[in-house]
Protein backbone atom coordinates (compact mmCIF):
# COMPACT_ATOMS: atom_id res chain seq x y z
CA UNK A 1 5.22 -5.68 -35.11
CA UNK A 2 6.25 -2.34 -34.99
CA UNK A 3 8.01 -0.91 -31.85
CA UNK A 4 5.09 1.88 -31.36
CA UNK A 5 2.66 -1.02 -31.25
CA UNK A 6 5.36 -3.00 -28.95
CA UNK A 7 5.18 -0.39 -26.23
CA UNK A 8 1.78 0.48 -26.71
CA UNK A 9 0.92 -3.60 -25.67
CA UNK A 10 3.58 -3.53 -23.00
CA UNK A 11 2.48 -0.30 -21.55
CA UNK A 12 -0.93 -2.13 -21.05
CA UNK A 13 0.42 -5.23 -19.81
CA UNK A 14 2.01 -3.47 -17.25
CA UNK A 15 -0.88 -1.33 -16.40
CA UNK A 16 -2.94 -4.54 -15.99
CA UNK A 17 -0.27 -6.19 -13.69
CA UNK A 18 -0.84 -3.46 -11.28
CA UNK A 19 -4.51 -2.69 -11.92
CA UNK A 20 -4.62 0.48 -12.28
CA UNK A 21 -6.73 2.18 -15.12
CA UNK A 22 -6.20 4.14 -17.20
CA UNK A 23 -7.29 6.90 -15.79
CA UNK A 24 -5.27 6.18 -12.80
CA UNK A 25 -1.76 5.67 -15.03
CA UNK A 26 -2.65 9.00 -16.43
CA UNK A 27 -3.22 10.92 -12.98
CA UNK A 28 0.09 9.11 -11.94
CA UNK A 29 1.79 10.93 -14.82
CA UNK A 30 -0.34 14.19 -14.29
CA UNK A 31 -1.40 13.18 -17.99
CA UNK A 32 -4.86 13.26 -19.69
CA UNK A 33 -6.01 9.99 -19.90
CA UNK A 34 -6.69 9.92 -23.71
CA UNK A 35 -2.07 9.95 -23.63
CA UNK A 36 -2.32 6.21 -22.16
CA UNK A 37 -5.32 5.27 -24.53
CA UNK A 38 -3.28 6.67 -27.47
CA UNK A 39 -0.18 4.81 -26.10
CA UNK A 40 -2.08 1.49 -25.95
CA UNK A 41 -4.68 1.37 -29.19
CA UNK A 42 -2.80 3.69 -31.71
CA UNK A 43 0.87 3.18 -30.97
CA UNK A 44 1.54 7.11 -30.16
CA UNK A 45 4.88 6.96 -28.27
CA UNK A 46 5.56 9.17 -25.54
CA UNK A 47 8.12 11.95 -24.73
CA UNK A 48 11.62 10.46 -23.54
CA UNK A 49 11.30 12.16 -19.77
CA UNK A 50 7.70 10.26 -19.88
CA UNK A 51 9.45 7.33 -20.91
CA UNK A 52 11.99 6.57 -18.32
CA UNK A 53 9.77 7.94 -15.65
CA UNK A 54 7.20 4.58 -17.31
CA UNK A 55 9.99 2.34 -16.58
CA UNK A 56 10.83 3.92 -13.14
CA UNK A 57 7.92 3.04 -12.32
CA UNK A 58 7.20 -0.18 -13.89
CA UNK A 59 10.49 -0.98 -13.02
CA UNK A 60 11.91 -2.03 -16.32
CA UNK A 61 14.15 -0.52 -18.38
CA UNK A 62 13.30 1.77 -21.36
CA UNK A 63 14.71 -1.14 -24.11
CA UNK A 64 12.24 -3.18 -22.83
CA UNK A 65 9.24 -0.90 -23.01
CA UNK A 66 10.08 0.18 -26.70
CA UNK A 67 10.59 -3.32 -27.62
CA UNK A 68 14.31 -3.70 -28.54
CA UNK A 69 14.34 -6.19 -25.42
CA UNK A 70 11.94 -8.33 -24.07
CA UNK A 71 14.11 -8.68 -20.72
């Protein structure tokens, strides 16, 4: 698996855990929501300030949401 798909799944995984849409992700991020559906079904990655403010939030580290860790 490639790590855009990796994060894509993760990012959703997460999302899930905390029920939140993906509308709400998005308003969390002041980002349009299609940016989380991207992330999710087509593997788009996401800018790297985007990134660690994901695993701020998430609380996980940046390794893990790209994949190169699954600590």
């Amino acid at each position: 698996m490639y790590m855009s798909q990796l994060f894509g799944e993760r990012v959703r995984e997460l999302r899930l855990e905390r029920r939140l849409s993906r509308r709400q992700l998005a308003e969390k991020f002041h980002l349009k929501q299609n940016a989380v559906y991207e992330w999710e079904t087509r593997g788009k990655q996401t800018d790297y300030e985007t990134l660690c403010k994901l695993a701020d939030f998430f609380d996980v580290t940046t390794d893990y949401l790209l994949g190169r860790t699954d600590i």
